[in-house]
C-alpha atoms as a PDB file:
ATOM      1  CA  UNK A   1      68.813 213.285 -80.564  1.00  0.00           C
ATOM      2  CA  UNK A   2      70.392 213.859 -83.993  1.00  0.00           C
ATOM      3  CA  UNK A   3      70.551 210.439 -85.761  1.00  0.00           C
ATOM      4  CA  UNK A   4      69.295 209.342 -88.910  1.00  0.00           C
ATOM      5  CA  UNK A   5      68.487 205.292 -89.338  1.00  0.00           C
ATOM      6  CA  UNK A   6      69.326 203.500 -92.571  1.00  0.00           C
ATOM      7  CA  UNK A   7      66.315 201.835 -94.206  1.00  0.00           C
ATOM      8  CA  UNK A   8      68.569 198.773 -95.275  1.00  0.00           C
ATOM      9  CA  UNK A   9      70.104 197.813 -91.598  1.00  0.00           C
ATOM     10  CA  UNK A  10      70.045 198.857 -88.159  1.00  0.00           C
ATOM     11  CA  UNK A  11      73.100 201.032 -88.841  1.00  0.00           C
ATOM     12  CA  UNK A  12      72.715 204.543 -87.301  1.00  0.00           C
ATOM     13  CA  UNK A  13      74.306 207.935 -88.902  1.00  0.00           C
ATOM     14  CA  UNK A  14      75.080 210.436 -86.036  1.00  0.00           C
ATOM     15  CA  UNK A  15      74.731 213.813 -86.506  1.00  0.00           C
ATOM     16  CA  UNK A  16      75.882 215.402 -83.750  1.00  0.00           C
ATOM     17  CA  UNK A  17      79.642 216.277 -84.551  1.00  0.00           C
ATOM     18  CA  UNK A  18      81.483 216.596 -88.149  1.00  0.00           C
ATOM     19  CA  UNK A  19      82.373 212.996 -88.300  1.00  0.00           C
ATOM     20  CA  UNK A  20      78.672 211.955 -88.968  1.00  0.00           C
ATOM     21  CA  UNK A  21      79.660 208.212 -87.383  1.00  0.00           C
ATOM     22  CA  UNK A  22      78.013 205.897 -89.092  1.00  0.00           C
ATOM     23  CA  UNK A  23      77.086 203.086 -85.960  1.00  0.00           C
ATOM     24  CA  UNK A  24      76.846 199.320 -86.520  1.00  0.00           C
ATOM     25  CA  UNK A  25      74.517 197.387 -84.381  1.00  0.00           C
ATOM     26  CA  UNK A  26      75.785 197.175 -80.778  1.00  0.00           C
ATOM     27  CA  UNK A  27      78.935 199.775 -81.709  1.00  0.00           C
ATOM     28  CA  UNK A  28      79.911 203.207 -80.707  1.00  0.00           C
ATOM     29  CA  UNK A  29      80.584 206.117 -82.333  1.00  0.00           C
ATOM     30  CA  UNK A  30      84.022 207.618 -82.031  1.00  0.00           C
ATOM     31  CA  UNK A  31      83.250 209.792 -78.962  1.00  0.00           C
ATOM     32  CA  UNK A  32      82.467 206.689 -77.412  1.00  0.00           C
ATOM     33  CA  UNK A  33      79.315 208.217 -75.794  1.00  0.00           C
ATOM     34  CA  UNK A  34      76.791 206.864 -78.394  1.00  0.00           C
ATOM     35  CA  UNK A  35      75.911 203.679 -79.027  1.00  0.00           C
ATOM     36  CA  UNK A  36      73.497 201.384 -81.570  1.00  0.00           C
ATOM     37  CA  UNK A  37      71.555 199.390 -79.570  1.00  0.00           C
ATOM     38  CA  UNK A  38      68.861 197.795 -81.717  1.00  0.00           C
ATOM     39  CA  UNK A  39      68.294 200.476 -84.329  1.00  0.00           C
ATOM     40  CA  UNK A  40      67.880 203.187 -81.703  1.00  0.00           C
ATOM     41  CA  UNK A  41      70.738 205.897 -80.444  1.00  0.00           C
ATOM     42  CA  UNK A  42      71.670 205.707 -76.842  1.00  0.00           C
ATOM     43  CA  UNK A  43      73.569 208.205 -74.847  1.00  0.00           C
ATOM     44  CA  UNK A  44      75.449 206.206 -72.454  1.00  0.00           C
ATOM     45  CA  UNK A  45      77.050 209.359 -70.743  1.00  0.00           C
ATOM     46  CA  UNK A  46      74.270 211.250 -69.754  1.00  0.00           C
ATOM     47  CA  UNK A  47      74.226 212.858 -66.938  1.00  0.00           C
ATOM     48  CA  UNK A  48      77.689 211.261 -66.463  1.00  0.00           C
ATOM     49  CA  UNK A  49      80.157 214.281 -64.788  1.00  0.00           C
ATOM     50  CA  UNK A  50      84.435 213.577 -64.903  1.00  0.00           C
ATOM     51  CA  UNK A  51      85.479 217.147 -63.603  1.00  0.00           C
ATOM     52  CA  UNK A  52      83.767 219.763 -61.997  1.00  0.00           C
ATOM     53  CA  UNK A  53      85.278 222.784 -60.048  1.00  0.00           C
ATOM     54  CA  UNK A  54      84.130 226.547 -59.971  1.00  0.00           C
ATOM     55  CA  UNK A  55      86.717 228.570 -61.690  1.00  0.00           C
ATOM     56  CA  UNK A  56      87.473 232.434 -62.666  1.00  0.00           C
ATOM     57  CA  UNK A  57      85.825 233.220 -66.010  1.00  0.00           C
ATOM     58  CA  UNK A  58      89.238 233.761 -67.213  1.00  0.00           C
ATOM     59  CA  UNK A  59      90.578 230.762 -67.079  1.00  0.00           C
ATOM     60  CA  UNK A  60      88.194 229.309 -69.888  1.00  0.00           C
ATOM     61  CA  UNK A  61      90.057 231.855 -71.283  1.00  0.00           C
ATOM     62  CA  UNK A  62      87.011 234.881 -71.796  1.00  0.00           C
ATOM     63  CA  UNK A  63      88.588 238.137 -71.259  1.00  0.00           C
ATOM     64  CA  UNK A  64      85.526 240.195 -71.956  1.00  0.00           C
ATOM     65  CA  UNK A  65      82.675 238.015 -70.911  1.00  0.00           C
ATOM     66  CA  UNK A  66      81.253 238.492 -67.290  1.00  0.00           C
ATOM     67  CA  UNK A  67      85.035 239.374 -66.147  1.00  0.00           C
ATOM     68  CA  UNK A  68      86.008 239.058 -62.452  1.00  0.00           C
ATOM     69  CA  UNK A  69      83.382 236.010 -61.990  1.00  0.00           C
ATOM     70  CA  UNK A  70      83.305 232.306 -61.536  1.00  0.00           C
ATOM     71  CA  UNK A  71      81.820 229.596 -63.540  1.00  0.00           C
ATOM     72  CA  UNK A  72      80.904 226.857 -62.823  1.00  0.00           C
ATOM     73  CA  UNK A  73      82.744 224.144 -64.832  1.00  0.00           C
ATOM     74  CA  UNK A  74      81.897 220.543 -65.915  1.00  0.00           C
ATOM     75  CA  UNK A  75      82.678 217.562 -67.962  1.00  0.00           C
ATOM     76  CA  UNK A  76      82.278 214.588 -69.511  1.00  0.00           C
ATOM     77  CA  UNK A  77      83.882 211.826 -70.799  1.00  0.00           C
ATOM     78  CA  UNK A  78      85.154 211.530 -74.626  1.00  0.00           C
ATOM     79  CA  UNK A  79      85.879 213.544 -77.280  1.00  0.00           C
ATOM     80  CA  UNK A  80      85.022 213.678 -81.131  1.00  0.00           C
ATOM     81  CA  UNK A  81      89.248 214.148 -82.177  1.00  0.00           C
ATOM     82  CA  UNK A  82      91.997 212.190 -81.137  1.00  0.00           C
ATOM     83  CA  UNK A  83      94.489 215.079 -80.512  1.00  0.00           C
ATOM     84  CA  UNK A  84      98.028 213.585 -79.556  1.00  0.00           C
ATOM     85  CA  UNK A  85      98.945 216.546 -77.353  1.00  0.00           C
ATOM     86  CA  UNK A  86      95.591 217.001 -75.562  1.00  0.00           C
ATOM     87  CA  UNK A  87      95.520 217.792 -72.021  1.00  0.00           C
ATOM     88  CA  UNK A  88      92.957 215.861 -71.054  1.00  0.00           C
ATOM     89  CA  UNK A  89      93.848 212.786 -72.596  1.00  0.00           C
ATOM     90  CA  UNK A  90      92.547 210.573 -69.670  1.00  0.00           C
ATOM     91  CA  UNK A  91      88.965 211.749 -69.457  1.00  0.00           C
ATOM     92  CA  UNK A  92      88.717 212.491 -73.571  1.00  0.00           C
ATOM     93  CA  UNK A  93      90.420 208.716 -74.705  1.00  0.00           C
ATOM     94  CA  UNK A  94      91.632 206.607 -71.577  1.00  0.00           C
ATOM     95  CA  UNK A  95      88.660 206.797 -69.576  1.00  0.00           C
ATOM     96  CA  UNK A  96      86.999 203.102 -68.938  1.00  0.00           C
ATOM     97  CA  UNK A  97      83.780 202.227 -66.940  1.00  0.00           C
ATOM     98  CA  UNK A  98      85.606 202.253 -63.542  1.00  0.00           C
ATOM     99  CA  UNK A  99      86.718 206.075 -64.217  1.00  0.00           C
ATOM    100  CA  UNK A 100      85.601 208.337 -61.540  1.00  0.00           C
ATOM    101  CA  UNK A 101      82.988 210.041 -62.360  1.00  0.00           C
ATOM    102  CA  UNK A 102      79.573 211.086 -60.646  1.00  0.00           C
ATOM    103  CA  UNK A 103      75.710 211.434 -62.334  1.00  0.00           C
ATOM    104  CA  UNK A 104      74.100 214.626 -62.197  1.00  0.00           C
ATOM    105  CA  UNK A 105      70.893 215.853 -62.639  1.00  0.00           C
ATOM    106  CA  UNK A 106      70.202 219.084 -64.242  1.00  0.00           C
ATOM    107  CA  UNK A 107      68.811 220.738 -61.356  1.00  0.00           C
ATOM    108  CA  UNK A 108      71.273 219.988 -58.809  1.00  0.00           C
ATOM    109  CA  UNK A 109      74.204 221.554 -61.705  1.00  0.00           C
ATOM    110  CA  UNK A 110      72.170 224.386 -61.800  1.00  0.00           C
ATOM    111  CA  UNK A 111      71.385 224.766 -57.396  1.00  0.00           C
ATOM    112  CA  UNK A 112      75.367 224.270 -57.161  1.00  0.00           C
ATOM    113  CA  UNK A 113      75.814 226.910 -59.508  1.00  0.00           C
ATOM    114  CA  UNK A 114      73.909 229.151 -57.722  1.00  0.00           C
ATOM    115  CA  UNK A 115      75.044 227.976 -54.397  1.00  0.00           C
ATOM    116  CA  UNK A 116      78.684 228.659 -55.123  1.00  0.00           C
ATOM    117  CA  UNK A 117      77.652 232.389 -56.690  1.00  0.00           C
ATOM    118  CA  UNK A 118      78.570 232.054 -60.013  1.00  0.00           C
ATOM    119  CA  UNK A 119      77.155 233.750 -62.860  1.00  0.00           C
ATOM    120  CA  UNK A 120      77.644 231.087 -65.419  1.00  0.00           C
ATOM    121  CA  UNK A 121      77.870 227.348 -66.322  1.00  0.00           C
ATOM    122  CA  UNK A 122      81.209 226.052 -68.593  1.00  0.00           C
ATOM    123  CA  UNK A 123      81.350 223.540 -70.704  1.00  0.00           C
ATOM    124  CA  UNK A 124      84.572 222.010 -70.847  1.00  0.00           C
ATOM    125  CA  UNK A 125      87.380 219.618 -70.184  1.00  0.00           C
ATOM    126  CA  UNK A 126      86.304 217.441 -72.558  1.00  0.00           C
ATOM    127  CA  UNK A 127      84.545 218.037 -76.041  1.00  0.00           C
ATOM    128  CA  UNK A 128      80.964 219.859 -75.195  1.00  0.00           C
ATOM    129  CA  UNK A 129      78.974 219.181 -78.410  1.00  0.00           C
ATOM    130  CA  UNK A 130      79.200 215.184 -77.998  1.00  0.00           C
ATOM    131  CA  UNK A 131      76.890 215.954 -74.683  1.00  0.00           C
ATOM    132  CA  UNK A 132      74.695 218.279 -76.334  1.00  0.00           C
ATOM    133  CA  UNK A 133      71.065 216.377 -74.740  1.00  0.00           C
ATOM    134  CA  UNK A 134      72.327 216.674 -71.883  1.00  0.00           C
ATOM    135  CA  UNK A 135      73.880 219.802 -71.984  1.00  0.00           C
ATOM    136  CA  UNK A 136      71.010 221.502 -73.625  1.00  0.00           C
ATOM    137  CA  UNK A 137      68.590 220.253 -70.275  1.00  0.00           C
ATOM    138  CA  UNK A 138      70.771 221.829 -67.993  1.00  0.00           C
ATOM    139  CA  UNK A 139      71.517 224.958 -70.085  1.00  0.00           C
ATOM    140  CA  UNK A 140      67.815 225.683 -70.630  1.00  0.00           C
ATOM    141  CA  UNK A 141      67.197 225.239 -66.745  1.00  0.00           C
ATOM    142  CA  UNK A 142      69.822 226.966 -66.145  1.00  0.00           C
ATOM    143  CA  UNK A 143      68.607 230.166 -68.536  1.00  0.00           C
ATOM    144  CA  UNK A 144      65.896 230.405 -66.492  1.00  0.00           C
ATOM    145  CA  UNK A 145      67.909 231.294 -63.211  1.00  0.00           C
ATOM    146  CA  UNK A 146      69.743 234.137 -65.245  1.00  0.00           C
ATOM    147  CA  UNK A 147      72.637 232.107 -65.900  1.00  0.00           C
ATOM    148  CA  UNK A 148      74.986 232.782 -68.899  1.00  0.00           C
ATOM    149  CA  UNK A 149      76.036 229.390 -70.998  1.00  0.00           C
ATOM    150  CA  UNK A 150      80.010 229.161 -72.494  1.00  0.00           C
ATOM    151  CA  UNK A 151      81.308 226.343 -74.460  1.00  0.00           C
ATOM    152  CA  UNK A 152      84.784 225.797 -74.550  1.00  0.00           C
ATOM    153  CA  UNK A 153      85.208 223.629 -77.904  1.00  0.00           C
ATOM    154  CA  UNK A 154      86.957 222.208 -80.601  1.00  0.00           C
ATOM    155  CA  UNK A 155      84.669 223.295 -82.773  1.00  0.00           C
ATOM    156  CA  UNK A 156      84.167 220.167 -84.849  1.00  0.00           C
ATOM    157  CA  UNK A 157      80.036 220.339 -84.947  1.00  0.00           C
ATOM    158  CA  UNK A 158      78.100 219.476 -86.918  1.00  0.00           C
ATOM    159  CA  UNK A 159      76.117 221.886 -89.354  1.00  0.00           C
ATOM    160  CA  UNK A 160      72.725 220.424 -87.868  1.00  0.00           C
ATOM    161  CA  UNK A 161      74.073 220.418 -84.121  1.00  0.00           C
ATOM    162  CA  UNK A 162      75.663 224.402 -84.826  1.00  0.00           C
ATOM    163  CA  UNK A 163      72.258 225.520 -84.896  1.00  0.00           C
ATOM    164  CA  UNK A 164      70.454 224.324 -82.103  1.00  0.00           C
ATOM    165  CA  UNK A 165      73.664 225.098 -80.156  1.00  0.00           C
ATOM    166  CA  UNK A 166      73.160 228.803 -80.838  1.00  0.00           C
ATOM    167  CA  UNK A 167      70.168 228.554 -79.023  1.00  0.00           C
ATOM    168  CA  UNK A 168      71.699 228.057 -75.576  1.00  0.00           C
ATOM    169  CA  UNK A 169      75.017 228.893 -75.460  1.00  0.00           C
ATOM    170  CA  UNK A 170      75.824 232.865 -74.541  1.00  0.00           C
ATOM    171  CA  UNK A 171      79.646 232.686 -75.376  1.00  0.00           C
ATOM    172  CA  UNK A 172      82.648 230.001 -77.390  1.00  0.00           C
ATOM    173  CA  UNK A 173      85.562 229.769 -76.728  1.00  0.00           C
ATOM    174  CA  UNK A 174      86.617 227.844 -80.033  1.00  0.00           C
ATOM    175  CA  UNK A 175      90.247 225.926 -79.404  1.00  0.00           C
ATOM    176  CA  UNK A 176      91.892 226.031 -82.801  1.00  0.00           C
ATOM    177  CA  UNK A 177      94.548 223.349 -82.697  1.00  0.00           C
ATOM    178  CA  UNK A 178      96.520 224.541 -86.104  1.00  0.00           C
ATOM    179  CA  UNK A 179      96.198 225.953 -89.018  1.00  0.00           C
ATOM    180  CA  UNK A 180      96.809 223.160 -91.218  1.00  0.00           C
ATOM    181  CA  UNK A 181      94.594 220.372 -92.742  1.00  0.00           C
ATOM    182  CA  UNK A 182      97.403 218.201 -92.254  1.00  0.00           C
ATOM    183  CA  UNK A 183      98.262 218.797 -88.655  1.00  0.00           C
ATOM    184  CA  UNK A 184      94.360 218.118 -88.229  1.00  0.00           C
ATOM    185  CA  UNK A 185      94.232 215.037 -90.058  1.00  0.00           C
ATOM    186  CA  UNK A 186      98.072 213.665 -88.794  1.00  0.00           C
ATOM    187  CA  UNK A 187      97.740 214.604 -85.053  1.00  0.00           C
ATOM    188  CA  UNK A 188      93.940 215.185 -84.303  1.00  0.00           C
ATOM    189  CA  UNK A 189      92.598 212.943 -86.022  1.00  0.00           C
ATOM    190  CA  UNK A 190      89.937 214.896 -87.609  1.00  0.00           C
ATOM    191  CA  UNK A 191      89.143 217.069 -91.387  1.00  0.00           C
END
């Protein structure tokens, strides 16, 4: 996992997204998915699926990737913005512990994609890179079955996290919200 540890305190630095959260003892980053617990970074959402449903490539939207097949789509919980218009508010900020959700393991993502003949796994609904232990396991599993990788993002990675990304993932789909640093900063909540 991409943390660094401060020699004075406890206090974590996250390097997983552009925000580089800096994590007090027994606090979360803002994705909500990492959290200090005694000096060490824990991924509380692993394995941890909100949606999942097996959709036409096109609907991510990838016009020229694998067209005419279905992917199999998952995600998460939280998200590294705060976008005010985002469409999937309730399982990126209003989720809580009783949220419906299920755990998966990496093979049985991988079986199910096979089982319901799709040619890829998507990475979406919610912000990809904040999973990216998880997502990695069951990308490089699923690699080995010949399937294709697609992250449907925001974007908002980190420089370290960007590379090891390219790695596994076969196509983006990068979800620019404006063109403006002000529109980021005023209603995403993000530089």
């Amino acid at each position: 996992m991409r943390y660094r540890k401060s020699s004075k305190n406890n206090k974590l630095r996250c390097e997983i997204c552009s925000n580089y959260c800096k994590i007090n003892e027994g606090k979360f980053g803002i994705c909500k998915q990492f959290k200090n617990v005694n000096g060490e970074m824990i991924d509380i959402g692993y394995g941890v699926i909100s949606a999942v449903n097996v959709d036409p490539i096109e609907k991510k939207p990838l016009a020229r990737f694998l067209p005419g097949t279905v992917t199999y789509s998952l995600g998460g919980f939280g998200c590294n913005m705060g976008c005010l218009h985002c469409q999937n508010y309730s399982i990126s900020h209003e989720y809580t512990e009783f949220s419906p959700s299920i755990k998966m393991l990496p093979e049985t993502i991988v079986e199910n994609a096979i089982d319901y003949n799709c040619k890829s796994i998507s990475w979406t609904y919610n912000e990809p890179t904040i999973h990216l232990p998880f997502n990695k396991n069951v990308s490089l599993l699923a690699r080995e079955k010949n399937l294709k990788i697609i992250y449907v993002s925001n974007g908002y990675m980190s420089a370290e996290s960007i590379e090891e990304i390219l790695t596994f993932v076969d196509a983006f789909n990068i979800d620019l919200k404006a063109i403006t640093q002000e529109f980021y900063k005023k209603v995403c909540k993000a530089d």
